[in-house]
Protein backbone atom coordinates (compact mmCIF):
# COMPACT_ATOMS: atom_id res chain seq x y z
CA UNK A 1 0.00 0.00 0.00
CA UNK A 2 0.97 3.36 -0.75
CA UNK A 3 1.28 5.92 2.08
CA UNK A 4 -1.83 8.64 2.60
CA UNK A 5 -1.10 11.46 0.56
CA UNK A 6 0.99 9.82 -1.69
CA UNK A 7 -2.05 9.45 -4.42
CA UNK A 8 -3.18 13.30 -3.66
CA UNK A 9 0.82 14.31 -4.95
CA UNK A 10 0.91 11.82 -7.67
CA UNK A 11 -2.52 13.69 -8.83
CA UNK A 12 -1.19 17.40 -8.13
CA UNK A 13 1.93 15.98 -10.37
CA UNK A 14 0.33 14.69 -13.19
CA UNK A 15 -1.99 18.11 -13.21
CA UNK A 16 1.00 20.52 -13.06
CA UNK A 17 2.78 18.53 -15.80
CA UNK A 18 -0.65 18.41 -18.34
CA UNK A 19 -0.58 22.40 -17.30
CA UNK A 20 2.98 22.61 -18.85
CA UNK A 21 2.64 20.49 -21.78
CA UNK A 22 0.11 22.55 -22.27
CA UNK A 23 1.69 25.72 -21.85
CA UNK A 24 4.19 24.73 -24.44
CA UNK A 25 2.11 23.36 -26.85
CA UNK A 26 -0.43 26.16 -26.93
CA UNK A 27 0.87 29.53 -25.69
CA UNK A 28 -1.31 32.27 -24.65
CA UNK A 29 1.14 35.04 -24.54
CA UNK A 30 -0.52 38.41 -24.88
CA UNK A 31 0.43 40.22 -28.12
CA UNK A 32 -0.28 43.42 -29.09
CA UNK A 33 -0.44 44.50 -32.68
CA UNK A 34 -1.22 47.48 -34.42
CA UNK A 35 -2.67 46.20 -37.42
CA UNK A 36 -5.89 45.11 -36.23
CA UNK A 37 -8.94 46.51 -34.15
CA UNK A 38 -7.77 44.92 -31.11
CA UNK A 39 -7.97 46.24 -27.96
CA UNK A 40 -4.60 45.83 -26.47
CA UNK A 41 -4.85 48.84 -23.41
CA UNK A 42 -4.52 52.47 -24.07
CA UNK A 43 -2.72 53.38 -27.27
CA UNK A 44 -0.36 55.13 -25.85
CA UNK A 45 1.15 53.63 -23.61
CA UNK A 46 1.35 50.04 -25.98
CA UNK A 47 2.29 51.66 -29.29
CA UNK A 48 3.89 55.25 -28.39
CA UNK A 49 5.52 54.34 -25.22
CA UNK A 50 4.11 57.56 -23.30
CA UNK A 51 1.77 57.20 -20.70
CA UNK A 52 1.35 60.52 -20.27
CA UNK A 53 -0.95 61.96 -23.12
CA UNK A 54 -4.06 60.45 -21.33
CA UNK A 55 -5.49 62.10 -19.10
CA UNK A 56 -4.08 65.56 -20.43
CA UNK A 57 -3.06 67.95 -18.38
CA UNK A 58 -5.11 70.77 -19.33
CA UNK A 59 -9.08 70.72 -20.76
CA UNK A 60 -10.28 72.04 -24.15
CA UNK A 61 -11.56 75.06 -21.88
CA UNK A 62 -9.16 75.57 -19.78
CA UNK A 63 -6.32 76.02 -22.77
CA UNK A 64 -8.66 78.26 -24.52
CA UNK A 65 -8.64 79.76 -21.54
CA UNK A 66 -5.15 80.55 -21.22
CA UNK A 67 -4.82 81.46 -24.83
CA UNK A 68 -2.68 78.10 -25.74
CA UNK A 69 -2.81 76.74 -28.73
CA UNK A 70 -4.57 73.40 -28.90
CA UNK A 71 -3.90 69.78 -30.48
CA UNK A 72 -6.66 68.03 -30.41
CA UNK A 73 -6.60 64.34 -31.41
CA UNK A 74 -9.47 61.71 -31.72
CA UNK A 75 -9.18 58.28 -30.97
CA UNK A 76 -10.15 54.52 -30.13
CA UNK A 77 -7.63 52.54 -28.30
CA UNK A 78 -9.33 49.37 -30.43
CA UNK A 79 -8.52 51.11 -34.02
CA UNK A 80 -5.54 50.31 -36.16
CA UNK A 81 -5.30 53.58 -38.28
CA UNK A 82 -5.36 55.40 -34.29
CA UNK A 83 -3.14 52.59 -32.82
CA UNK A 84 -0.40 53.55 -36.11
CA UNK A 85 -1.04 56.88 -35.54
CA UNK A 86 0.00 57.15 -31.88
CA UNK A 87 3.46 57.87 -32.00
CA UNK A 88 3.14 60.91 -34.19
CA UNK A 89 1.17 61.66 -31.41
CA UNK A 90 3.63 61.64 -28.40
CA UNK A 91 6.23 63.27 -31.13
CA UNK A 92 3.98 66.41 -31.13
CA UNK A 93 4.08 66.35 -27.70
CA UNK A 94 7.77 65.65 -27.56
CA UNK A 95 8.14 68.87 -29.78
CA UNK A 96 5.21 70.79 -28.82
CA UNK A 97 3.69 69.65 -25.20
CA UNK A 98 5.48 72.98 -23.42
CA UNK A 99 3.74 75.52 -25.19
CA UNK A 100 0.60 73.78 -26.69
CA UNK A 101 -1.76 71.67 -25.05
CA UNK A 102 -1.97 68.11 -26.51
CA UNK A 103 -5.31 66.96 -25.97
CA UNK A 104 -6.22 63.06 -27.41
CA UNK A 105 -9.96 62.79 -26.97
CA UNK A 106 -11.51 59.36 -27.32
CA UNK A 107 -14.41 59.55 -29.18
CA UNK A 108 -16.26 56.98 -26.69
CA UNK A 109 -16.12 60.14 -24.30
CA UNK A 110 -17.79 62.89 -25.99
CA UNK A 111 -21.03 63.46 -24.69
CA UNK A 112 -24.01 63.04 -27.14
CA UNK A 113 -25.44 66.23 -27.57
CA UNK A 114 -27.57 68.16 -30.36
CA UNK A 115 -25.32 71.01 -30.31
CA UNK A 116 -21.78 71.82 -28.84
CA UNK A 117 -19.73 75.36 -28.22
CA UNK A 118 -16.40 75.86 -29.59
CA UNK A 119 -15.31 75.17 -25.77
CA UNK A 120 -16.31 71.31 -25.66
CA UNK A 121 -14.31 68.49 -28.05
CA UNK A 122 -17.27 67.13 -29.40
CA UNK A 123 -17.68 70.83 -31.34
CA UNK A 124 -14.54 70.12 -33.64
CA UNK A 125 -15.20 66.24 -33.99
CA UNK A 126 -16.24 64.80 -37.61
CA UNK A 127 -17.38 61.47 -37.18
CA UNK A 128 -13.87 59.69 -37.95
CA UNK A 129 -10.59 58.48 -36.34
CA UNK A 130 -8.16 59.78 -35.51
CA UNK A 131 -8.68 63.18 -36.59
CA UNK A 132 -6.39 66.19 -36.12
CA UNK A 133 -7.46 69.50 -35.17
CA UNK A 134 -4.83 72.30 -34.34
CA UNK A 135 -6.43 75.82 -32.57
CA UNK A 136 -4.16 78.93 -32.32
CA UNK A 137 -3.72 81.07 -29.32
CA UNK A 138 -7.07 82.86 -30.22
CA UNK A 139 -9.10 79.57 -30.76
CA UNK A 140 -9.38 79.66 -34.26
CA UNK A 141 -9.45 76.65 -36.15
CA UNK A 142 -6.14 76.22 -38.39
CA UNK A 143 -5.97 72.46 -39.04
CA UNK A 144 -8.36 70.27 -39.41
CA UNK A 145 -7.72 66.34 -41.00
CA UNK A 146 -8.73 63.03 -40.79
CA UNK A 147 -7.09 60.26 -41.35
CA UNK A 148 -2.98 59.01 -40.83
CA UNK A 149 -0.46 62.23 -40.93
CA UNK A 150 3.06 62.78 -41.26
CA UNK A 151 4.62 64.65 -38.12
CA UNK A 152 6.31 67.02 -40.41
CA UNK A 153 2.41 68.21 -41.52
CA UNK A 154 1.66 69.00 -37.89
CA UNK A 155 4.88 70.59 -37.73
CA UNK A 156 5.11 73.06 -40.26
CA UNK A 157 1.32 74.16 -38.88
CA UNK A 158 2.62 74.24 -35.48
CA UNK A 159 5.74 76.48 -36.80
CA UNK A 160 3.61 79.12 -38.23
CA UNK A 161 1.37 79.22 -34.83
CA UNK A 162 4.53 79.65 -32.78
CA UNK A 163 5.96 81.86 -35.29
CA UNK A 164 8.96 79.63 -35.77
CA UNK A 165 11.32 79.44 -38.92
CA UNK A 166 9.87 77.03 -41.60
CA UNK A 167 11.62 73.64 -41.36
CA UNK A 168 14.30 74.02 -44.21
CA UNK A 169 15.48 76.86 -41.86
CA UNK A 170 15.94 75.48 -38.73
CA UNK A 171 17.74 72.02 -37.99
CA UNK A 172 16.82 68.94 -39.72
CA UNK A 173 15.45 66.45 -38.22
CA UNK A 174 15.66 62.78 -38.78
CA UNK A 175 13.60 59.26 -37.62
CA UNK A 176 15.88 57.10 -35.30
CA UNK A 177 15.52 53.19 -35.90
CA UNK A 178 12.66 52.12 -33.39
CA UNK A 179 9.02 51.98 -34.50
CA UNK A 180 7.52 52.00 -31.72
CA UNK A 181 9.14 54.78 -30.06
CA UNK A 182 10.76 56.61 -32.26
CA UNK A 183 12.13 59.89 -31.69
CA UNK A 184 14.02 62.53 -33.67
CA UNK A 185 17.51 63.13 -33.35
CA UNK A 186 19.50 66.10 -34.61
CA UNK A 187 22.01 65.41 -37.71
CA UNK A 188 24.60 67.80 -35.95
C-alpha cells in the first residue's frame, strides 16, 4: 500500500505537468499588434511608449482659456489607423507639449449632444478616427484632417502658430531606428 497522501501528490503531479505540456504546446502570450482593431490597453502607452498623453493635463476650456494653442486628437484605443497613428502623437508632444496643449480625446467620451460650443471636443469632432485639429492662441481653427499624418504636416502648422522658422530653416530632423518609439535626433 501506498502511504496517505501519496495518491493526492501523484494527482497534483500529473496536473501541473498536463498544465505545462500545455503551456508549451499552446501559448497564450498576450500580443499586441497594431494592425488590427484589437484592444490591447490604451494606445499610448502600448504603441507610443508615453503614458502621459491620457489624461491631459489641461481641458479644451481651460487652454482656450489661457490662450494656448490646442492639439486636439481623436481616438479609439481598439482602431488600427489610431493605434499607427499614436506615435506621431507623443512626437507632437515631444516637440510641442510645453507651449501647446496636446489633448487626445476618445471619441467613446464625448457626450451626445444636439449642439456643442467651440469650448467642448465634441464641437470640432467629424465622425472619424483619428482626426487632427490644431487651434491657435485665439481659438481659431487652423488644421483640421482626418485620417494618418506625417509629423512634419503637424509641424510646419505648429511652426507658423509659434511663429517659428519654416523647417528648411531650422535644424533637420531625422527618424531614429525604433518603431515604436521613435524619436528625432538632430544630424549635428
Amino acid at each position: 500500500m501506498f502511504p496517505i497522501g501519496f495518491a493526492s501528490r501523484v494527482v497534483s503531479l500529473v496536473v501541473v505537468c498536463f498544465l505545462l505540456v500545455c503551456g508549451c504546446l499552446f501559448p497564450t502570450a498576450a500580443l499586441a499588434d497594431k494592425y488590427n482593431d484589437r484592444f490591447d490597453g490604451n494606445i499610448f502607452v502600448v504603441y507610443a511608449g508615453n503614458g502621459s498623453l491620457v489624461p491631459p493635463r489641461l481641458t479644451l476650456q481651460q487652454s482656450l482659456a489661457r490662450k494656448m494653442p490646442v492639439v486636439l486628437v481623436y481616438y479609439l484605443d481598439d482602431n488600427s489607423d489610431c493605434k499607427q497613428f499614436a506615435p506621431v502623437v507623443s512626437r507632437i508632444q515631444e516637440f510641442y507639449g510645453g507651449g501647446a496643449s496636446i489633448i487626445p480625446v476618445s471619441v467613446d467620451s464625448i457626450p451626445m449632444k444636439e449642439e456643442y460650443r467651440p469650448e467642448e471636443v465634441g464641437y470640432y469632432y467629424r465622425g472619424a478616427i483619428p482626426q487632427t485639429v490644431i487651434l491657435d492662441q485665439n481659438g481659431n481653427k487652423v488644421f483640421d484632417q482626418v485620417g494618418q499624418i506625417e509629423f512634419e504636416r503637424v509641424d510646419d502648422v505648429l511652426r507658423e502658430v509659434f511663429g517659428l522658422p519654416p523647417r528648411g530653416e531650422s535644424t533637420v530632423l531625422r527618424k531614429s531606428f525604433n518603431e515604436f518609439n521613435s524619436e528625432f535626433i538632430s544630424d549635428n
